[in-house]
PDB file of N, CA and C in Angstrom:
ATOM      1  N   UNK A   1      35.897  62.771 162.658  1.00  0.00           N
ATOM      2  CA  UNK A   1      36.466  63.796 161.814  1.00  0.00           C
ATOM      3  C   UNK A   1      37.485  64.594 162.610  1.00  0.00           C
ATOM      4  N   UNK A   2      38.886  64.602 162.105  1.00  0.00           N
ATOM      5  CA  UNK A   2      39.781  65.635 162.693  1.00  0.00           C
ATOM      6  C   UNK A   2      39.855  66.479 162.119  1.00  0.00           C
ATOM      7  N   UNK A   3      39.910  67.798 163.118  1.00  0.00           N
ATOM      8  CA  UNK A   3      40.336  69.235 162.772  1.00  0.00           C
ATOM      9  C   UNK A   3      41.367  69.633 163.469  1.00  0.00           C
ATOM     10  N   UNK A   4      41.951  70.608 162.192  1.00  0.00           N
ATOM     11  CA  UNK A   4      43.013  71.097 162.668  1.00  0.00           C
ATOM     12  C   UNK A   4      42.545  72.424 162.711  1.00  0.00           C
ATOM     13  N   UNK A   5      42.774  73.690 163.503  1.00  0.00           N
ATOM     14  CA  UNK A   5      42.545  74.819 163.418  1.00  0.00           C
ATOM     15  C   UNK A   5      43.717  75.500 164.018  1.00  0.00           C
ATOM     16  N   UNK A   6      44.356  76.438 162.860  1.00  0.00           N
ATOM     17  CA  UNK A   6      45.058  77.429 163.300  1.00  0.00           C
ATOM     18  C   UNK A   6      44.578  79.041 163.974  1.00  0.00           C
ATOM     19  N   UNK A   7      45.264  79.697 164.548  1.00  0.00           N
ATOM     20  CA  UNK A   7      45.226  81.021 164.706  1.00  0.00           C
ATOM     21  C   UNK A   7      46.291  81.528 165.137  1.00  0.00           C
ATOM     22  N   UNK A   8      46.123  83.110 165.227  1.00  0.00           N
ATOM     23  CA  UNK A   8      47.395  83.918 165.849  1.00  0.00           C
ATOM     24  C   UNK A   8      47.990  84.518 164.662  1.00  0.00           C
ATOM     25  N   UNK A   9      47.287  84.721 163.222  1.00  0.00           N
ATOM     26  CA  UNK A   9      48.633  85.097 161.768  1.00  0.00           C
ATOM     27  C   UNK A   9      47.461  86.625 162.312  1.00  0.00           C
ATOM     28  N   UNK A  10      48.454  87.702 161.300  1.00  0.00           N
ATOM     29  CA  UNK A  10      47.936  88.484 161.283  1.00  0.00           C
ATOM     30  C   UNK A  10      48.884  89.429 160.769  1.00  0.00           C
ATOM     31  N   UNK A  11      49.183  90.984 160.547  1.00  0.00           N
ATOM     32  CA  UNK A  11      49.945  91.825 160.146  1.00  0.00           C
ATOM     33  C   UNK A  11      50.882  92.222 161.096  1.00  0.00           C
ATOM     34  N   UNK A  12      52.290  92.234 160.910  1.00  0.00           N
ATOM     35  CA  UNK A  12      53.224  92.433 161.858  1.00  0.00           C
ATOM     36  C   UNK A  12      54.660  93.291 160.991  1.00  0.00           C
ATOM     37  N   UNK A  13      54.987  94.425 162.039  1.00  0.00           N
ATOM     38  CA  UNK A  13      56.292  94.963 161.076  1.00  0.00           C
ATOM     39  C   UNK A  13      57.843  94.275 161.027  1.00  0.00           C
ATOM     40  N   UNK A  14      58.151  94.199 159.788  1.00  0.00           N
ATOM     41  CA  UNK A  14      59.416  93.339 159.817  1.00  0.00           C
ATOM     42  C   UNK A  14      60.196  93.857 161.427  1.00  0.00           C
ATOM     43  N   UNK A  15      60.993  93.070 162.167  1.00  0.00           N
ATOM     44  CA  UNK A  15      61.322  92.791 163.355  1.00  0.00           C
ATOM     45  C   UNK A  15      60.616  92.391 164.343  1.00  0.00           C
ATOM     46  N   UNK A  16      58.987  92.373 164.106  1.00  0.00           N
ATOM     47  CA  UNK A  16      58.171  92.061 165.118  1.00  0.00           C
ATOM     48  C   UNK A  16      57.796  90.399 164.922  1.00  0.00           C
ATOM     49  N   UNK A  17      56.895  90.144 166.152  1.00  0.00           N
ATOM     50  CA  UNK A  17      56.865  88.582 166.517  1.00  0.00           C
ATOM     51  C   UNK A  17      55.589  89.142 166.749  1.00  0.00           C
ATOM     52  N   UNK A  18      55.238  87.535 166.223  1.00  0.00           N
ATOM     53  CA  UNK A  18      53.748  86.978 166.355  1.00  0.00           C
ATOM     54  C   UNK A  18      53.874  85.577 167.075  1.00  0.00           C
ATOM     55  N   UNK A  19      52.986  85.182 167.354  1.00  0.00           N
ATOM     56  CA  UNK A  19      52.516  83.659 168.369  1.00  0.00           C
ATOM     57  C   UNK A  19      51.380  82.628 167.218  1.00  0.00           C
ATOM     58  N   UNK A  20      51.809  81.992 166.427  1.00  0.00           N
ATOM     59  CA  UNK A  20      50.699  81.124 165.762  1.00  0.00           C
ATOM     60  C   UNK A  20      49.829  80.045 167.020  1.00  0.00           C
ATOM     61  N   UNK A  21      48.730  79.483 166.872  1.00  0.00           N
ATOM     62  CA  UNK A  21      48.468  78.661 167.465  1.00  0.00           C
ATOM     63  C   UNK A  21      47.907  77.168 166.852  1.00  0.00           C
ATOM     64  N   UNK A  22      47.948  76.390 167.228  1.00  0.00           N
ATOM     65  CA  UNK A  22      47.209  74.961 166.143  1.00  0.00           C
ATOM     66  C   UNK A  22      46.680  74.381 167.581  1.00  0.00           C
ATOM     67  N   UNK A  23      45.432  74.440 167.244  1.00  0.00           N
ATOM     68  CA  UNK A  23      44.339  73.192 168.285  1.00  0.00           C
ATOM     69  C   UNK A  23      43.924  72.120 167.541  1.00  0.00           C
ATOM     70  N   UNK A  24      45.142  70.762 168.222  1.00  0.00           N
ATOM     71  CA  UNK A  24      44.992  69.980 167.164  1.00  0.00           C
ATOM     72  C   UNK A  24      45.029  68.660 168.306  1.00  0.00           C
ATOM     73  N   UNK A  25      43.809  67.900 167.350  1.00  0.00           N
ATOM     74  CA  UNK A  25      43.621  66.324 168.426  1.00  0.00           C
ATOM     75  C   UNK A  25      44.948  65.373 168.062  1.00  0.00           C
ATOM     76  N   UNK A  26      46.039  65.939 169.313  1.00  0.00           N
ATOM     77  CA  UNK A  26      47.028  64.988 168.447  1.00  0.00           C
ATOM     78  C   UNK A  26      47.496  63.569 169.294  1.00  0.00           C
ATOM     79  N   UNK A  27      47.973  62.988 169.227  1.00  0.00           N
ATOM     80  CA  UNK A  27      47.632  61.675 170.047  1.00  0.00           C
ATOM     81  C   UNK A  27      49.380  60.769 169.947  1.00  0.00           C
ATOM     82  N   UNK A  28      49.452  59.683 170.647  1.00  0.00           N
ATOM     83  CA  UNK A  28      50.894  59.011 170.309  1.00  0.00           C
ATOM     84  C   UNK A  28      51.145  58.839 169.508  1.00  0.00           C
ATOM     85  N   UNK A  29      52.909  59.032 169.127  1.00  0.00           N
ATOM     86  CA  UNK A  29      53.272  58.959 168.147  1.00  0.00           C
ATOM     87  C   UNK A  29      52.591  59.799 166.684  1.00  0.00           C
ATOM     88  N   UNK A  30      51.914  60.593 166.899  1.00  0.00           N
ATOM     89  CA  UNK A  30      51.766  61.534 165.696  1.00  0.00           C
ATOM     90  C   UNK A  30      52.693  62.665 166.111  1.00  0.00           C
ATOM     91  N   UNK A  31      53.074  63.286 164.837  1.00  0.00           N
ATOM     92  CA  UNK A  31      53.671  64.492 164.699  1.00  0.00           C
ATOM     93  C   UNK A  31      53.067  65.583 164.324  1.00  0.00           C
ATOM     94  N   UNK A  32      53.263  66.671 164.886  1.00  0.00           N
ATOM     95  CA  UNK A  32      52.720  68.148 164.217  1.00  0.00           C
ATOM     96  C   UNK A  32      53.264  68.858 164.041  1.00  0.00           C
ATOM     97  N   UNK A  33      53.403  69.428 162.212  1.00  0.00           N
ATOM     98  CA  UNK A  33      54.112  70.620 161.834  1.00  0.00           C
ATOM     99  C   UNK A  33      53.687  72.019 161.426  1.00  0.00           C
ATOM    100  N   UNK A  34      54.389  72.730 161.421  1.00  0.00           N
ATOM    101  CA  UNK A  34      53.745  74.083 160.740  1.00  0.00           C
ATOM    102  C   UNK A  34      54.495  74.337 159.152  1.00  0.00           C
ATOM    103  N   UNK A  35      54.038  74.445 158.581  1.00  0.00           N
ATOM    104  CA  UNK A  35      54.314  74.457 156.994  1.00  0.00           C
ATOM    105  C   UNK A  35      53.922  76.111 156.543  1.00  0.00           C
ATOM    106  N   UNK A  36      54.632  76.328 155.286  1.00  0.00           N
ATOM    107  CA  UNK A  36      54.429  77.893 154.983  1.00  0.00           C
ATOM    108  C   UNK A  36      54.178  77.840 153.377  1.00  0.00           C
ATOM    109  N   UNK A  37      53.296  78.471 153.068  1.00  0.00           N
ATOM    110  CA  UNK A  37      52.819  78.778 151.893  1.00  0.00           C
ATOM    111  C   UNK A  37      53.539  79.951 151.414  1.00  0.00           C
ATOM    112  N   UNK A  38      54.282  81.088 150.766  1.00  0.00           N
ATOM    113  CA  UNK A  38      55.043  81.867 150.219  1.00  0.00           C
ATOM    114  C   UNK A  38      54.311  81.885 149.159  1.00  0.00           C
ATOM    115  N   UNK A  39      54.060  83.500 148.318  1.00  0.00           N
ATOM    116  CA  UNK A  39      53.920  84.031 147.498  1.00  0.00           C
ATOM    117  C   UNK A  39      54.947  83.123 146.231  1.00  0.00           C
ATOM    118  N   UNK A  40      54.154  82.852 144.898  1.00  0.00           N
ATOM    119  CA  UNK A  40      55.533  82.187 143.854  1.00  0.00           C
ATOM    120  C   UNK A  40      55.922  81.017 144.366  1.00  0.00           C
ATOM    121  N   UNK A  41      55.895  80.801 145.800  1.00  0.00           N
ATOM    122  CA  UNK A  41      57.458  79.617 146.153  1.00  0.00           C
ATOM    123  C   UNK A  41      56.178  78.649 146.576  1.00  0.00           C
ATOM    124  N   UNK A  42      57.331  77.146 146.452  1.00  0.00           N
ATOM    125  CA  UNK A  42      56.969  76.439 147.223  1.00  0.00           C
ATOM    126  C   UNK A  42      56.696  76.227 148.316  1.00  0.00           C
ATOM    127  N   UNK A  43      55.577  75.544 148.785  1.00  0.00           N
ATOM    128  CA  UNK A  43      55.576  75.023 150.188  1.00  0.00           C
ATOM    129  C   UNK A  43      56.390  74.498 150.950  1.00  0.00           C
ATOM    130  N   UNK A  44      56.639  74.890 152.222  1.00  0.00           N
ATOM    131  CA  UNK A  44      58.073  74.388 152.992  1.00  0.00           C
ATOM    132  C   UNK A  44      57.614  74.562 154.045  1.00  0.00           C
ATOM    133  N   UNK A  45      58.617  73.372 154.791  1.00  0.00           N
ATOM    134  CA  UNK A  45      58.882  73.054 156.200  1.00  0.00           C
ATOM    135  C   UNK A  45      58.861  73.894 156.779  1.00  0.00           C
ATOM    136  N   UNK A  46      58.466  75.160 158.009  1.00  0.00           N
ATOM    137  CA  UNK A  46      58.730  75.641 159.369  1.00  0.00           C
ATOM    138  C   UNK A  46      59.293  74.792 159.942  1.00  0.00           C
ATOM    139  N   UNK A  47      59.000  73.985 161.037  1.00  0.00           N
ATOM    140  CA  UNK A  47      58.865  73.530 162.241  1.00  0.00           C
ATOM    141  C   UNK A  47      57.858  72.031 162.314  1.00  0.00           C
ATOM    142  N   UNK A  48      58.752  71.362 163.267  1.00  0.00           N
ATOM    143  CA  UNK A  48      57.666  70.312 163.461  1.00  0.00           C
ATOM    144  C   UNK A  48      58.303  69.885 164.580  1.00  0.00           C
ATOM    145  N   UNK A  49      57.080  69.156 165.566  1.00  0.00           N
ATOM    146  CA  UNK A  49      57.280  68.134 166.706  1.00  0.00           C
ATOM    147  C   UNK A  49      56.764  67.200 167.068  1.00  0.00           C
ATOM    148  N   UNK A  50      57.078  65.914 167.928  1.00  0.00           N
ATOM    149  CA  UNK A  50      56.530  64.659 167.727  1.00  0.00           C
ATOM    150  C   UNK A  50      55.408  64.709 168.878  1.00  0.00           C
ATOM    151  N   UNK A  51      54.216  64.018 168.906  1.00  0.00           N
ATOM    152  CA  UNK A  51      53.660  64.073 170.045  1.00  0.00           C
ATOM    153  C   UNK A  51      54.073  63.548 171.674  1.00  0.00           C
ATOM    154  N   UNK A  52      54.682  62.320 171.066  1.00  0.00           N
ATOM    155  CA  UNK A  52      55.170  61.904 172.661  1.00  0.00           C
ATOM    156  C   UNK A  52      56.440  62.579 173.510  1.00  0.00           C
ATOM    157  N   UNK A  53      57.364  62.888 172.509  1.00  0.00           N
ATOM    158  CA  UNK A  53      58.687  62.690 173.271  1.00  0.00           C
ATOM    159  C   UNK A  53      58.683  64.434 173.401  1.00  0.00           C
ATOM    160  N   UNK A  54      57.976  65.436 172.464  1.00  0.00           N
ATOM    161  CA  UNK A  54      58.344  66.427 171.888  1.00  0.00           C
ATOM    162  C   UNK A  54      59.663  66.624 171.143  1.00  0.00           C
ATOM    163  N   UNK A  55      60.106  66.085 170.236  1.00  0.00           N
ATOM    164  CA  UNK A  55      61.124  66.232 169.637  1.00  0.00           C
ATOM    165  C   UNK A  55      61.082  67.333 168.113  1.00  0.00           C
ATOM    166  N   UNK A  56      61.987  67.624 168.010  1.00  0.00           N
ATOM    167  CA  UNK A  56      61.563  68.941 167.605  1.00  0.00           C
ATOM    168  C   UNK A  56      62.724  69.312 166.340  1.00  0.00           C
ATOM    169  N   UNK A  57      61.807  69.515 165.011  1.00  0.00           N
ATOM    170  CA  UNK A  57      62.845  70.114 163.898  1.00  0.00           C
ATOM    171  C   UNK A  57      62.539  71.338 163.231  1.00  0.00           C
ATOM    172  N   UNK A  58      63.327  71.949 162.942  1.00  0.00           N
ATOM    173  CA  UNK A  58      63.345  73.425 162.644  1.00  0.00           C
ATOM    174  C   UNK A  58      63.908  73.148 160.737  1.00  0.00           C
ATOM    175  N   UNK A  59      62.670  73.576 160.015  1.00  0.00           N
ATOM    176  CA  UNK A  59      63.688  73.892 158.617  1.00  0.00           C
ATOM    177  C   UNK A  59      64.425  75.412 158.451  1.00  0.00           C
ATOM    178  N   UNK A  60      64.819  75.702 157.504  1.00  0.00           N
ATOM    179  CA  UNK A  60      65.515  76.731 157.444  1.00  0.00           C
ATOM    180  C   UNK A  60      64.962  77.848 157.571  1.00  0.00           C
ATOM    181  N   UNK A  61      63.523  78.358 156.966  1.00  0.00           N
ATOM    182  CA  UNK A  61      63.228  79.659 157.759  1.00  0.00           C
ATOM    183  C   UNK A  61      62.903  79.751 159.295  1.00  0.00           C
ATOM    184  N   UNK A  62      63.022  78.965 160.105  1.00  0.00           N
ATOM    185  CA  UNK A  62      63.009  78.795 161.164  1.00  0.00           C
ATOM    186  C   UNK A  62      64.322  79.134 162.363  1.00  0.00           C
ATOM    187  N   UNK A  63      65.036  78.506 161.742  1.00  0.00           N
ATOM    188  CA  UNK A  63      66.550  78.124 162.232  1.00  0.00           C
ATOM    189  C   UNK A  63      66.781  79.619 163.319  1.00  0.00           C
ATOM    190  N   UNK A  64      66.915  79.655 164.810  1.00  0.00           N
ATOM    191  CA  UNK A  64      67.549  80.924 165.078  1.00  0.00           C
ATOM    192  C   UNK A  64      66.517  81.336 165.769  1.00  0.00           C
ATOM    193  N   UNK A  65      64.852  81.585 165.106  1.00  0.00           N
ATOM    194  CA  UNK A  65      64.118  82.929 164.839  1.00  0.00           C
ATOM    195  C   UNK A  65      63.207  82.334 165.570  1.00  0.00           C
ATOM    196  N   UNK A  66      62.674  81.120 165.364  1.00  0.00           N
ATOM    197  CA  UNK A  66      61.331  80.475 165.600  1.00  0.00           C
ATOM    198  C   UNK A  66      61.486  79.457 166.239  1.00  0.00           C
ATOM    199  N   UNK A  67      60.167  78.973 167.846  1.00  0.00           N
ATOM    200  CA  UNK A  67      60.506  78.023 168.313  1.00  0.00           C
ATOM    201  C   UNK A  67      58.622  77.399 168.490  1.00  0.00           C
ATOM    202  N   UNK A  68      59.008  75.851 167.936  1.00  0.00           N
ATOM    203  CA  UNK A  68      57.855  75.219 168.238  1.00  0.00           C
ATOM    204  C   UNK A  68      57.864  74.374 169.541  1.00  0.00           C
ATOM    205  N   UNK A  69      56.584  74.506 169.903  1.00  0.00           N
ATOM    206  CA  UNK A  69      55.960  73.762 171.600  1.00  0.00           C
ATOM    207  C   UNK A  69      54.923  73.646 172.020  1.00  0.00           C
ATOM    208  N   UNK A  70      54.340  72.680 172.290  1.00  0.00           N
ATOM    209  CA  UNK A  70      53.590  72.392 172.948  1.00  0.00           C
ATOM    210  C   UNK A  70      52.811  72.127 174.198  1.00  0.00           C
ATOM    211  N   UNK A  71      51.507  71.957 174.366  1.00  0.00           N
ATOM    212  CA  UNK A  71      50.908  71.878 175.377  1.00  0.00           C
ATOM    213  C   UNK A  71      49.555  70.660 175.357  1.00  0.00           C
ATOM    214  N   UNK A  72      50.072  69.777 175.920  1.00  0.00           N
ATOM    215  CA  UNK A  72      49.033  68.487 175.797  1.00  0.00           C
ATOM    216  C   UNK A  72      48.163  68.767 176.430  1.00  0.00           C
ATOM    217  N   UNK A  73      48.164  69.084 177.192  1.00  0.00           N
ATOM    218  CA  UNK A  73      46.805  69.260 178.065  1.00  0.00           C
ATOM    219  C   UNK A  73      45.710  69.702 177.253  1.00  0.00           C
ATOM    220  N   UNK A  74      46.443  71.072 176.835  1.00  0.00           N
ATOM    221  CA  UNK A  74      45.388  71.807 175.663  1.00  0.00           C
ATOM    222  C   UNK A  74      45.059  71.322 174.803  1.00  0.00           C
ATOM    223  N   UNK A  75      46.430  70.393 174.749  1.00  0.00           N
ATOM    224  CA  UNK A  75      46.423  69.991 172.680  1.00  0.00           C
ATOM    225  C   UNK A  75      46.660  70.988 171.728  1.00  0.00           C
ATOM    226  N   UNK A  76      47.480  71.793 171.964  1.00  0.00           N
ATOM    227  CA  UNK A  76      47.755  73.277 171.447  1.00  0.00           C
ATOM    228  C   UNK A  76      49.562  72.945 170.996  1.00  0.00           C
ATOM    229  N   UNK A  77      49.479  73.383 169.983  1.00  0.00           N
ATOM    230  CA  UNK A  77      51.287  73.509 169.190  1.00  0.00           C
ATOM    231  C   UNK A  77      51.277  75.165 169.016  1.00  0.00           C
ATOM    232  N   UNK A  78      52.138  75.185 169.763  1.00  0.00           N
ATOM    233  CA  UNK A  78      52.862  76.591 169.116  1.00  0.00           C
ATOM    234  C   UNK A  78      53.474  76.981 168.291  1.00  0.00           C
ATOM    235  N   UNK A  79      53.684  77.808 167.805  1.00  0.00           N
ATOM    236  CA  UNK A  79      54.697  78.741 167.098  1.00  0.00           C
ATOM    237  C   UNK A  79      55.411  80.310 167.015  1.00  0.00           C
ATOM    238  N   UNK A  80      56.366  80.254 167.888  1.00  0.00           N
ATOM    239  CA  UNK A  80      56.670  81.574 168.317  1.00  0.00           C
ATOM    240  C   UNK A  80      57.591  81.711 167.042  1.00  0.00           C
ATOM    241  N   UNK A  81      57.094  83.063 166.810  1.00  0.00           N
ATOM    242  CA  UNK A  81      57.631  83.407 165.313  1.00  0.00           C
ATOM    243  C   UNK A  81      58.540  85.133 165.893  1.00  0.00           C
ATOM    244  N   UNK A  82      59.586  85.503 165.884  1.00  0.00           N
ATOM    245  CA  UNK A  82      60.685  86.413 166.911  1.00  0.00           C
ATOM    246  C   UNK A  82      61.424  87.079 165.172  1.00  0.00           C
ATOM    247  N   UNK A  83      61.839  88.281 165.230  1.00  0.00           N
ATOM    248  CA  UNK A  83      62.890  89.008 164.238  1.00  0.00           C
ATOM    249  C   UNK A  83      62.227  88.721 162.705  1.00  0.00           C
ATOM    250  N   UNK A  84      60.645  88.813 162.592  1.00  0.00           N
ATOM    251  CA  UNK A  84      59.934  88.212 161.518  1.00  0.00           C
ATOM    252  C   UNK A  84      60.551  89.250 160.169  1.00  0.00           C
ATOM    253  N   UNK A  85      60.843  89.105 159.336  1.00  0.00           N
ATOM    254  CA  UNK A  85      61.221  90.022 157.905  1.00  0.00           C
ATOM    255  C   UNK A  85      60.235  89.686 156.910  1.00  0.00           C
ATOM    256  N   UNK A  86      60.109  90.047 155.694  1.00  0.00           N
ATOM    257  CA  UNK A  86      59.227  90.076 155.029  1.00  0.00           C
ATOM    258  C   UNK A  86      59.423  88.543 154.200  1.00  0.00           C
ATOM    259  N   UNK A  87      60.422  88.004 154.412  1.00  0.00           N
ATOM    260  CA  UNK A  87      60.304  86.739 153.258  1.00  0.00           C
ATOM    261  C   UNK A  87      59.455  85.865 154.481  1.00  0.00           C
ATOM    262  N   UNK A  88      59.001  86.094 155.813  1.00  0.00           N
ATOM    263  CA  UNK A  88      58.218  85.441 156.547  1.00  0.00           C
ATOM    264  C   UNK A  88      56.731  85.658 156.037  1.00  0.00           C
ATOM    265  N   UNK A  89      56.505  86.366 155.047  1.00  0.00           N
ATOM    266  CA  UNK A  89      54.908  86.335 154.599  1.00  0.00           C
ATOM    267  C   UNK A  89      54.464  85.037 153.604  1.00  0.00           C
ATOM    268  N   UNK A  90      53.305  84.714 154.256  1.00  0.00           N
ATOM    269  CA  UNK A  90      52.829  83.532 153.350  1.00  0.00           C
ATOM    270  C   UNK A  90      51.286  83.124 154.285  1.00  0.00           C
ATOM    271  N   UNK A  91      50.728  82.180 154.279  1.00  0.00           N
ATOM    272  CA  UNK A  91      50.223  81.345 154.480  1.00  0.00           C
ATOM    273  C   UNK A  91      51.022  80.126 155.709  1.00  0.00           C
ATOM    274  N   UNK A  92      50.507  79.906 156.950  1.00  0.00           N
ATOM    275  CA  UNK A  92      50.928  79.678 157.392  1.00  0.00           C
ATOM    276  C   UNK A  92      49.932  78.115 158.309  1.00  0.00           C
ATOM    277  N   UNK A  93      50.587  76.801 157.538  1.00  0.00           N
ATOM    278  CA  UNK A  93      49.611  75.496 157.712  1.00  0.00           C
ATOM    279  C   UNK A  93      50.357  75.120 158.897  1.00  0.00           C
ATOM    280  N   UNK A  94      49.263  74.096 160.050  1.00  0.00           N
ATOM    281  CA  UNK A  94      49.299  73.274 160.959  1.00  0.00           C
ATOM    282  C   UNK A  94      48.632  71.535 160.260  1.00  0.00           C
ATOM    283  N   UNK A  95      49.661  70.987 160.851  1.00  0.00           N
ATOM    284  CA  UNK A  95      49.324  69.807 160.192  1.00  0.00           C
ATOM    285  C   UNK A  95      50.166  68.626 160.853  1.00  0.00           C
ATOM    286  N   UNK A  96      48.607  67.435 161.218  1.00  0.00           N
ATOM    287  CA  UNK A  96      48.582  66.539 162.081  1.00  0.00           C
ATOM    288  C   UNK A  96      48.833  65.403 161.229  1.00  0.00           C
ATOM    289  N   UNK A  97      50.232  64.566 161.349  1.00  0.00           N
ATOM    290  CA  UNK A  97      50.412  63.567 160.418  1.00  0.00           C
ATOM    291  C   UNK A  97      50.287  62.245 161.691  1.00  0.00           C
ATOM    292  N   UNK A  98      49.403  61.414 161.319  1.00  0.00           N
ATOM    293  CA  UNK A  98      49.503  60.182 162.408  1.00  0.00           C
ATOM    294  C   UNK A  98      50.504  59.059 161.832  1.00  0.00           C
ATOM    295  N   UNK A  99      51.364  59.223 160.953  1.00  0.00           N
ATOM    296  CA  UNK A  99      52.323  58.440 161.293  1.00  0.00           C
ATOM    297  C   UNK A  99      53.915  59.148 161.676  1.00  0.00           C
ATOM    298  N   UNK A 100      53.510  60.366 162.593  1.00  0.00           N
ATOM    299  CA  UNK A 100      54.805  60.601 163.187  1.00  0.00           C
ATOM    300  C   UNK A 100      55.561  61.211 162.628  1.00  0.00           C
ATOM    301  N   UNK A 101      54.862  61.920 160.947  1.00  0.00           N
ATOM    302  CA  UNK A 101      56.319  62.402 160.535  1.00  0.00           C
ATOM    303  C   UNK A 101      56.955  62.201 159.526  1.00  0.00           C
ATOM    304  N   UNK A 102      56.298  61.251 158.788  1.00  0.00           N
ATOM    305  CA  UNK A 102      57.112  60.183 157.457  1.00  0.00           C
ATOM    306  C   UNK A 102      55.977  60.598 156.057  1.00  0.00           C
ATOM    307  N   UNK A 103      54.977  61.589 156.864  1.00  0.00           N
ATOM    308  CA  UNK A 103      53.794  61.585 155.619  1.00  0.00           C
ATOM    309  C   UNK A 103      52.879  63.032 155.852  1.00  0.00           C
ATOM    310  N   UNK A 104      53.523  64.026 155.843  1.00  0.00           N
ATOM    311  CA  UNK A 104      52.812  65.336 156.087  1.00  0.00           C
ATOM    312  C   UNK A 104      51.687  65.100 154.934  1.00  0.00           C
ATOM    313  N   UNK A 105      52.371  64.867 153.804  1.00  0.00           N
ATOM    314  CA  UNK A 105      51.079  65.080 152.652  1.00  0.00           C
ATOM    315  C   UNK A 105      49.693  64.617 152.760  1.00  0.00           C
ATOM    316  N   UNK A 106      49.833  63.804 153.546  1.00  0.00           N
ATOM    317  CA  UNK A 106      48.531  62.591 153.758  1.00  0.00           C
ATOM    318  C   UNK A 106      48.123  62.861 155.277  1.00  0.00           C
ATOM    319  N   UNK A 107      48.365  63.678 155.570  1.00  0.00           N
ATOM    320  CA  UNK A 107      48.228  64.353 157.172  1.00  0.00           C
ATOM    321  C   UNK A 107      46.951  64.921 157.164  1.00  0.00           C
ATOM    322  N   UNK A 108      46.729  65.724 158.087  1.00  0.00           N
ATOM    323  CA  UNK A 108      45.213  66.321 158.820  1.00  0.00           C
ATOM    324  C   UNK A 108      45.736  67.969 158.267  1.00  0.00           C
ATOM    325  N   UNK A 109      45.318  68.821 157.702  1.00  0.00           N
ATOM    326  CA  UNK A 109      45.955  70.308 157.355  1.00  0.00           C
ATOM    327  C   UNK A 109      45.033  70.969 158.037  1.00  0.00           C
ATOM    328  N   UNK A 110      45.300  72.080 158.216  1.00  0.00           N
ATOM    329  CA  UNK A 110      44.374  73.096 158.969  1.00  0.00           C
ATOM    330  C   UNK A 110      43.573  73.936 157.051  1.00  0.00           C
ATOM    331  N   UNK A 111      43.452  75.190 157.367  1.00  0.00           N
ATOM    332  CA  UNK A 111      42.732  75.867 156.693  1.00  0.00           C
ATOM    333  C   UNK A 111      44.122  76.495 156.597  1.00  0.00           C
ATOM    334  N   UNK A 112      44.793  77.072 157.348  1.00  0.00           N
ATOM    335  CA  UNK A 112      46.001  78.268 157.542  1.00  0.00           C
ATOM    336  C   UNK A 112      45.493  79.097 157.910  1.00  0.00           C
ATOM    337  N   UNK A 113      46.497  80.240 158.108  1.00  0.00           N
ATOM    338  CA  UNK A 113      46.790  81.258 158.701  1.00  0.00           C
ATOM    339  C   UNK A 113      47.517  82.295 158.131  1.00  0.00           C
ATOM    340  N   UNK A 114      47.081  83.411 157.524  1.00  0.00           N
ATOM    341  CA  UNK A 114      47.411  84.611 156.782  1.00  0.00           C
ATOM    342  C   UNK A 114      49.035  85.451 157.901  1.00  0.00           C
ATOM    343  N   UNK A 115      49.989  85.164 157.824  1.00  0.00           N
ATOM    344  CA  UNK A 115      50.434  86.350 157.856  1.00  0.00           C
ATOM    345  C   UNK A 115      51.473  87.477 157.399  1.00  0.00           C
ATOM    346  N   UNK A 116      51.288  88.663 157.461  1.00  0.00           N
ATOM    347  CA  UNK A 116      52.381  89.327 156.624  1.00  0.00           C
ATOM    348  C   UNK A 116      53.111  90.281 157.366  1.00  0.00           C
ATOM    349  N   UNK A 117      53.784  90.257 156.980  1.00  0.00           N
ATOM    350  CA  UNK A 117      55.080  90.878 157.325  1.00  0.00           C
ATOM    351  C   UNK A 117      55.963  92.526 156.660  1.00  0.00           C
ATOM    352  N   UNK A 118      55.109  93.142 156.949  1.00  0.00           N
ATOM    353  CA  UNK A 118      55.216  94.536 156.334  1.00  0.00           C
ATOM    354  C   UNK A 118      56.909  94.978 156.811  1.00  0.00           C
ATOM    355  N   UNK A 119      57.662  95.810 155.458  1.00  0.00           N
ATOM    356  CA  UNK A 119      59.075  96.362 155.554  1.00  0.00           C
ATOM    357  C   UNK A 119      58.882  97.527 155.925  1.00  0.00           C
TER     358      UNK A 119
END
């Protein structure tokens, strides 16, 4: 059984930064992303990176603000979240896809991670 477990969401004032964390069994060639749940909106891309090479994509609330990284040893993905504003509140998923990237939906999800972003 894989788990994904996030931490690190929590209440932060628009301009402030938070640190997400994902302890996740991730292995070659899988990818791990962070995905965002939004109030109303769809689910969307953050951030994602590959396990081997670390290669690394940023969707658009990301772009600039936020940087994902890792640590194998730990098995730990980051998410440094920097200049957070309030459309950064949501729900905030880690998620272990073992084919690299081509299939988040069918991936390993965490539970998430609450955080908001007070104006």
């Amino acid at each position: 059984q894989i788990q994904v477990v996030e931490s690190g969401g929590g209440l932060v004032q628009a301009g402030g930064s938070l640190r997400l964390t994902c302890a996740a069994p991730g292995r070659t060639n899988w990818a791990v992303g962070w995905f965002r749940q939004a109030p109303s909106r769809e689910r969307e891309v953050v951030a994602t990176i590959t396990w081997n090479r670390g290669t690394t994509y940023y969707g658009d609330p990301a772009k600039g603000r936020f940087t994902i990284s890792m640590d194998r040893a730990k098995r730990k993905v980051y998410l440094q979240m920097n200049d957070l504003n309030p459309e950064g509140t949501g729900v905030y998923y880690c998620v272990l896809d073992g084919s690299g990237g081509s299939d988040w939906q069918g991936g390993y999800w965490g539970q998430g991670t609450q955080v908001t972003v007070a104006s």
